[in-house]
C-alpha atoms as a PDB file:
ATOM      1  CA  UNK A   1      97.497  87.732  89.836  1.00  0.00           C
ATOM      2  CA  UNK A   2      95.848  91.095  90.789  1.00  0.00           C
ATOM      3  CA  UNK A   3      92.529  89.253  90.290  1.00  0.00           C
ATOM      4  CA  UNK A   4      93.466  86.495  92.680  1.00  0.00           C
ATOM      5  CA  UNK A   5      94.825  87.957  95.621  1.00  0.00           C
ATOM      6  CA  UNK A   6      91.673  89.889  95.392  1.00  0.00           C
ATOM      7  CA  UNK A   7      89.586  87.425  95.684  1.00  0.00           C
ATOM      8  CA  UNK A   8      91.349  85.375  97.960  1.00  0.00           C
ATOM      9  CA  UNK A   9      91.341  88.924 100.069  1.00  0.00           C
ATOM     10  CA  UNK A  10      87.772  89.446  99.400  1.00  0.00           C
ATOM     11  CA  UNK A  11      86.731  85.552 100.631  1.00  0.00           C
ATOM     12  CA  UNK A  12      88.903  85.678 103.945  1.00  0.00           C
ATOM     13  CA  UNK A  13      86.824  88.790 104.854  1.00  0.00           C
ATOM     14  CA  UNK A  14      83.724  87.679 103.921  1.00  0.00           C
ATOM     15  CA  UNK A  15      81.469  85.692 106.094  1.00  0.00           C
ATOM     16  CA  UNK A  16      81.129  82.928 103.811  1.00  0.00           C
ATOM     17  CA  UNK A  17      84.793  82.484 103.416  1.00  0.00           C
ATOM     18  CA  UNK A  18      86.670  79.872 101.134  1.00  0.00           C
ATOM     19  CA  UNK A  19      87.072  76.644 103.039  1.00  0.00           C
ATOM     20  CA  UNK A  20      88.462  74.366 100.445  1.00  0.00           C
ATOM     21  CA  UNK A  21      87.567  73.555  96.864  1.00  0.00           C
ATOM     22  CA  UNK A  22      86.432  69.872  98.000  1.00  0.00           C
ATOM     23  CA  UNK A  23      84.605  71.241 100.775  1.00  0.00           C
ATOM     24  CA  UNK A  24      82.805  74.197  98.962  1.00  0.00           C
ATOM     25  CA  UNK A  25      81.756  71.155  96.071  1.00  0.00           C
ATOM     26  CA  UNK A  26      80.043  69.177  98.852  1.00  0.00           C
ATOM     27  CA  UNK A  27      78.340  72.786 100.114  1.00  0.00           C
ATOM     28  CA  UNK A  28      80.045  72.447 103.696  1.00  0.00           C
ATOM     29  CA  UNK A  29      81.802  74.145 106.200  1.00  0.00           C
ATOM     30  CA  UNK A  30      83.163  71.970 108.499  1.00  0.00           C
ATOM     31  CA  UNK A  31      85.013  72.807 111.695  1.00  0.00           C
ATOM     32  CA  UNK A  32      83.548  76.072 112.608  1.00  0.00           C
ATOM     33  CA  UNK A  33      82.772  76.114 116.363  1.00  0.00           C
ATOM     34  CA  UNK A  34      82.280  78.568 119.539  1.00  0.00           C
ATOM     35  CA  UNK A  35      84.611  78.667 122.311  1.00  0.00           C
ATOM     36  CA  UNK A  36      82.246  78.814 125.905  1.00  0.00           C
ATOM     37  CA  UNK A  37      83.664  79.875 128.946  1.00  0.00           C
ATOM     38  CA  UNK A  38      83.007  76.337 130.599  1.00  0.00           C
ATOM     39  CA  UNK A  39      84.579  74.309 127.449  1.00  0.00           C
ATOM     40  CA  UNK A  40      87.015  74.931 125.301  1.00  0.00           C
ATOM     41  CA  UNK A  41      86.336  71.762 122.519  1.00  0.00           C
ATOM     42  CA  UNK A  42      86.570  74.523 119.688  1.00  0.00           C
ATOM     43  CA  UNK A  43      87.613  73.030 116.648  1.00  0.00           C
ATOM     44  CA  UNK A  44      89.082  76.580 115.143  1.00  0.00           C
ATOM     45  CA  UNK A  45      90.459  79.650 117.216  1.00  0.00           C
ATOM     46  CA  UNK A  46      87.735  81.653 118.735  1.00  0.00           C
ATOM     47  CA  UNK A  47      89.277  84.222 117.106  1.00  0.00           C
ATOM     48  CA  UNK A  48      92.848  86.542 116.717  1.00  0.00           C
ATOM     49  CA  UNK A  49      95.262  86.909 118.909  1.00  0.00           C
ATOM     50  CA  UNK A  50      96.751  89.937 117.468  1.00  0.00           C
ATOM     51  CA  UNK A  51      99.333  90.303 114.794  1.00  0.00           C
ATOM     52  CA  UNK A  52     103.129  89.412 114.673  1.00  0.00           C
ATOM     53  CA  UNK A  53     105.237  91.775 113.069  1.00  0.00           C
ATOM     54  CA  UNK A  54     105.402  91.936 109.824  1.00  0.00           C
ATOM     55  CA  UNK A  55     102.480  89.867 109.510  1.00  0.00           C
ATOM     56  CA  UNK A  56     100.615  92.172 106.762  1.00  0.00           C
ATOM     57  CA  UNK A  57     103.397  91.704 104.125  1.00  0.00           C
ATOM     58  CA  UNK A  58     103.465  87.849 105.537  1.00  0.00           C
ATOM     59  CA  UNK A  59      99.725  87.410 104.922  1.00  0.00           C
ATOM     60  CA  UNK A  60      99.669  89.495 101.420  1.00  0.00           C
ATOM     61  CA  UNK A  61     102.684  87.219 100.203  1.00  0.00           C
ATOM     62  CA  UNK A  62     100.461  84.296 101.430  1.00  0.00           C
ATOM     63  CA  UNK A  63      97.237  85.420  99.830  1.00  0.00           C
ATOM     64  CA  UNK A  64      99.359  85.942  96.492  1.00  0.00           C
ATOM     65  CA  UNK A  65     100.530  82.137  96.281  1.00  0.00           C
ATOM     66  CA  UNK A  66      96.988  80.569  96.802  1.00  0.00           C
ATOM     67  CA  UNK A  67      96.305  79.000  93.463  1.00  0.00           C
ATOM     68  CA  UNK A  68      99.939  77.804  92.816  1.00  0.00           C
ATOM     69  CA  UNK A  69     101.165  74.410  92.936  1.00  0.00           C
ATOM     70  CA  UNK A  70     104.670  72.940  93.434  1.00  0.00           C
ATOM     71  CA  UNK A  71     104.737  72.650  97.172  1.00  0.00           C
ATOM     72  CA  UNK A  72     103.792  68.954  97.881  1.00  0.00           C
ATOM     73  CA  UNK A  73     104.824  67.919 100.955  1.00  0.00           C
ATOM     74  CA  UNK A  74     106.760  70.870 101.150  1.00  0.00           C
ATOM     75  CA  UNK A  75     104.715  72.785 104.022  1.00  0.00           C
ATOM     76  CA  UNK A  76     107.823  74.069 105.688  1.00  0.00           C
ATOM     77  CA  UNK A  77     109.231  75.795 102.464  1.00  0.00           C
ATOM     78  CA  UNK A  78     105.869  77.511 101.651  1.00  0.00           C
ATOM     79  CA  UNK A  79     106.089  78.441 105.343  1.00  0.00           C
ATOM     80  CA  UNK A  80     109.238  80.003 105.251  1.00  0.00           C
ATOM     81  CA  UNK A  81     108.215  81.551 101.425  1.00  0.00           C
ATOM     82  CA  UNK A  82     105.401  83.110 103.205  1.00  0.00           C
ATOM     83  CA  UNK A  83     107.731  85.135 105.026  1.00  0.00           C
ATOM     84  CA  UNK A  84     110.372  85.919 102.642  1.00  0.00           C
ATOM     85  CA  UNK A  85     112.482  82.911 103.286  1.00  0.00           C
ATOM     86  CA  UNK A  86     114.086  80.751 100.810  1.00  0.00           C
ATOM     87  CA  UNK A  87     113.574  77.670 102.888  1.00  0.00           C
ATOM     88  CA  UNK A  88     113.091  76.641 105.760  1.00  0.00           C
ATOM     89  CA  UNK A  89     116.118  75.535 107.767  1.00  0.00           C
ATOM     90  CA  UNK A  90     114.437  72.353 109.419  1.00  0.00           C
ATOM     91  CA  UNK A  91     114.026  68.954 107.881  1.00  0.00           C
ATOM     92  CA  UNK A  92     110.354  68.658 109.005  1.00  0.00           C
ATOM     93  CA  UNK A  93     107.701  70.770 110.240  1.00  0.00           C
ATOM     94  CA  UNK A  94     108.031  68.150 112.874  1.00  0.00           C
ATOM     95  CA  UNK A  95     111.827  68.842 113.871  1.00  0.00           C
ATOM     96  CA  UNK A  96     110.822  73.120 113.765  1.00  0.00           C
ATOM     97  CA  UNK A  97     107.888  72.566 116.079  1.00  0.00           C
ATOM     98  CA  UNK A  98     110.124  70.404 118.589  1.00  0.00           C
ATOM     99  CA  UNK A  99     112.918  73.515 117.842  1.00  0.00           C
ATOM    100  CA  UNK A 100     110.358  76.055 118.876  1.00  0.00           C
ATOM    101  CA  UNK A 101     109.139  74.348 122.136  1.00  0.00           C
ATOM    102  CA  UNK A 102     112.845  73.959 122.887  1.00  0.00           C
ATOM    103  CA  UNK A 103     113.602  77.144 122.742  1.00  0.00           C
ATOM    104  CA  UNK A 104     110.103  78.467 124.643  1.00  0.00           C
ATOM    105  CA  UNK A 105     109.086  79.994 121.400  1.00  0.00           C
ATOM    106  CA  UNK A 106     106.125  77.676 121.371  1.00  0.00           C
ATOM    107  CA  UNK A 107     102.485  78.494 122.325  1.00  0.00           C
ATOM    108  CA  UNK A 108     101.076  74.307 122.758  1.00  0.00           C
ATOM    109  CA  UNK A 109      97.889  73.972 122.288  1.00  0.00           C
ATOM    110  CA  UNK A 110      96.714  77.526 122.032  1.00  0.00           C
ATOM    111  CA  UNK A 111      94.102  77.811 119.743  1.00  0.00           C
ATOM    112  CA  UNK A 112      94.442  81.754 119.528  1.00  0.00           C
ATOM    113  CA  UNK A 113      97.417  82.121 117.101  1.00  0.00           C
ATOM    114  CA  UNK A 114      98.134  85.734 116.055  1.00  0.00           C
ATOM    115  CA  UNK A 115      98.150  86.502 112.387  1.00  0.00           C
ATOM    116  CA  UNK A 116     101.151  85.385 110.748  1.00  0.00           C
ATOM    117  CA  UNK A 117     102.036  82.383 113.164  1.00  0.00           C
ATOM    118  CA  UNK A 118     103.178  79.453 111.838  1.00  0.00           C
ATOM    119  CA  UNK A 119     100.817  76.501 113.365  1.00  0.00           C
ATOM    120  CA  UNK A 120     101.728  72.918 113.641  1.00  0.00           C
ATOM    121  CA  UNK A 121     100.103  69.429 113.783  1.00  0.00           C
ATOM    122  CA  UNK A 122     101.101  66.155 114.623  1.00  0.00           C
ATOM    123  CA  UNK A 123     100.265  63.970 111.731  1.00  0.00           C
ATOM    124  CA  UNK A 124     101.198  60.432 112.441  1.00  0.00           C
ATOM    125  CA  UNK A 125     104.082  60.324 110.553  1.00  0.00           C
ATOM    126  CA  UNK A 126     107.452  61.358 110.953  1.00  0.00           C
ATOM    127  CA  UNK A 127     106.858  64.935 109.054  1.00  0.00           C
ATOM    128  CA  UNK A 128     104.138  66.548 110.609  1.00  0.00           C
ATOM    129  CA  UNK A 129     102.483  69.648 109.008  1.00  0.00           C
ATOM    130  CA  UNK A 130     103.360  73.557 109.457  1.00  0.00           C
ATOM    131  CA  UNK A 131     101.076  76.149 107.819  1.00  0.00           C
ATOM    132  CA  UNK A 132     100.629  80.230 108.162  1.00  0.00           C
ATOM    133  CA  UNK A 133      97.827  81.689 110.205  1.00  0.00           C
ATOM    134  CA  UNK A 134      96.167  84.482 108.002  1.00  0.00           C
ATOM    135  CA  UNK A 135      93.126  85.223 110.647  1.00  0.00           C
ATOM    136  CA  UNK A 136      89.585  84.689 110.523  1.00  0.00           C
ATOM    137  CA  UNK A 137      90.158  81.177 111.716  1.00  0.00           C
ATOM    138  CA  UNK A 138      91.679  80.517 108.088  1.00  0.00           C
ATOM    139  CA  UNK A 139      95.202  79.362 107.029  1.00  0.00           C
ATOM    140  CA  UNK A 140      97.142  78.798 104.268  1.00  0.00           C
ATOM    141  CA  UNK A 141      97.916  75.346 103.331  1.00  0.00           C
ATOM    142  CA  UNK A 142      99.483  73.116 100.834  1.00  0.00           C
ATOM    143  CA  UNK A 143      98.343  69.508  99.750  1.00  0.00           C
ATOM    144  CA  UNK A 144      94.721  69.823 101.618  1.00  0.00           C
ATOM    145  CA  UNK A 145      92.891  70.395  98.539  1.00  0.00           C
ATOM    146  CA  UNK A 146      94.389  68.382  95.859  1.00  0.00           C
ATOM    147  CA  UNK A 147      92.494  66.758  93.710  1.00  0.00           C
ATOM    148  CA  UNK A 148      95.640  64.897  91.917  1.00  0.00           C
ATOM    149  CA  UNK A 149      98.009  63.214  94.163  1.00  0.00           C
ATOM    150  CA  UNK A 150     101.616  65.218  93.921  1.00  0.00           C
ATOM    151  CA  UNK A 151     100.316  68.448  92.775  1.00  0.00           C
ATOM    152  CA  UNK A 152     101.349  70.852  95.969  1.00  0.00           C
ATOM    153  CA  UNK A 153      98.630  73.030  95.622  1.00  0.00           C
ATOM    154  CA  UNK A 154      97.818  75.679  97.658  1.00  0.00           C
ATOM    155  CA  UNK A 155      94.897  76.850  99.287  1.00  0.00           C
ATOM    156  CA  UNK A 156      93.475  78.999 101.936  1.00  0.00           C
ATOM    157  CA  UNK A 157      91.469  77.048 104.044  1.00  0.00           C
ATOM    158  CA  UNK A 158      89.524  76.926 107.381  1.00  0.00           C
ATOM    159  CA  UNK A 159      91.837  76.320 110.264  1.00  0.00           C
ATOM    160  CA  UNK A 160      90.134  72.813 111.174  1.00  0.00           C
ATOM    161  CA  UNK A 161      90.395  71.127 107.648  1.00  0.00           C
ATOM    162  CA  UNK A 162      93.804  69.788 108.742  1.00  0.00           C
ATOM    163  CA  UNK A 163      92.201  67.593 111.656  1.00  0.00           C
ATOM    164  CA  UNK A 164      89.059  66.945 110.056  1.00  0.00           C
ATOM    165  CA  UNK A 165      90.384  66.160 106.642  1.00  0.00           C
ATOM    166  CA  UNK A 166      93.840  64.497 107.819  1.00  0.00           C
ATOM    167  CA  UNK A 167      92.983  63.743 110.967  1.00  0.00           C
ATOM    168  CA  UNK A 168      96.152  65.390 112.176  1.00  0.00           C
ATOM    169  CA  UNK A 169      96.244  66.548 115.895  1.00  0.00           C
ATOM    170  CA  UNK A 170      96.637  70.256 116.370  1.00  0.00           C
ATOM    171  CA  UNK A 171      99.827  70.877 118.344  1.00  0.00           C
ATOM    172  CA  UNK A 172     100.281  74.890 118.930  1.00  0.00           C
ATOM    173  CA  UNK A 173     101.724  78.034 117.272  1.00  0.00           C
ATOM    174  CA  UNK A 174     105.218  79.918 117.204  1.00  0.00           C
ATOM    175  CA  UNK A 175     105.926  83.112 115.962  1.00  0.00           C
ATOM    176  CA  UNK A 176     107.991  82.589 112.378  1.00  0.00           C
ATOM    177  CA  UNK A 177     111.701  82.124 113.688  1.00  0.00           C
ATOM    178  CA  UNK A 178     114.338  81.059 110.654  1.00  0.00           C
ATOM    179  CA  UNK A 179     118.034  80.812 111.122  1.00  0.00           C
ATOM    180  CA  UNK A 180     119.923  83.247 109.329  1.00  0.00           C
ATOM    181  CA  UNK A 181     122.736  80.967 108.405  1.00  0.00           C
END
């Protein structure tokens, strides 16, 4: 376990970084990009926009479940997990993201998420998709690198594979706000 976080730790600092298994296998890494001041058609976020508190135990925990399985279609829980939190409290990452904008917690279509915010997409279905930002224009994901349909792996990945791969439409970030009921 030691081992792992590690090496997760060591990747996400490197410049190389781990993208996904699939996309290290076809030798690519898709999605990175450059903000300009004139156009803004960056793919990933130009780069942190500081940290949310607590975010360093958020980001360890996260680092620490990369390589597990068990969370497919179960983005929300391993969400909420990421931050200490048996579950989620939402149905959908859908129904949290429309929660957040409700209550102005939500940061649309900022592409400058702090570390440790919990970014959405729309997905086309009635779900949608919630992961944790770690930095370095990487998150960590479940499902995006499965190789086996059903296995809920997951995987710390660049921040674009979700549109790229899914073809899911980035919708903002919101800090990590759980009931406490």
């Amino acid at each position: 376990m030691i081992v792992k976080a590690t090496l997760a730790t060591a990747l996400l600092a490197s410049s190389i970084g781990l993208v996904a298994p699939i996309a290290l296998a076809a030798g690519g890494t898709e999605g990175t990009c450059v903000a300009t001041p004139t156009e803004d058609t960056c793919e990933t976020p130009a780069g942190a926009g500081g940290d949310l508190p607590g975010a360093d135990e958020a980001v360890a925990r996260a680092l620490r479940l990369v390589g597990g399985h068990g969370y497919y279609q179960l983005c929300a829980r391993l969400a909420a997990n990421i931050w200490g939190r048996p579950r989620a409290g939402y149905f959908s990452a859908a129904e949290q993201w429309r929660q957040m904008v409700a209550t102005n917690n939500a940061h649309p279509g900022d592409r400058r998420p702090p570390t440790g915010a919990l970014v959405f997409w729309e997905t086309g279905g009635p779900y949608g998709h919630v992961a944790v930002y770690v930095g370095d224009g990487r998150i960590v994901s479940n499902d995006i690198g499965d190789t086996i349909p059903g296995e809920g792996g997951v995987y710390l990945v660049d921040f674009a594979l979700i549109e790229s791969q899914w073809g899911a439409t980035y919708l903002g970030w919101a800090p990590p706000i759980y009931s406490t009921t």
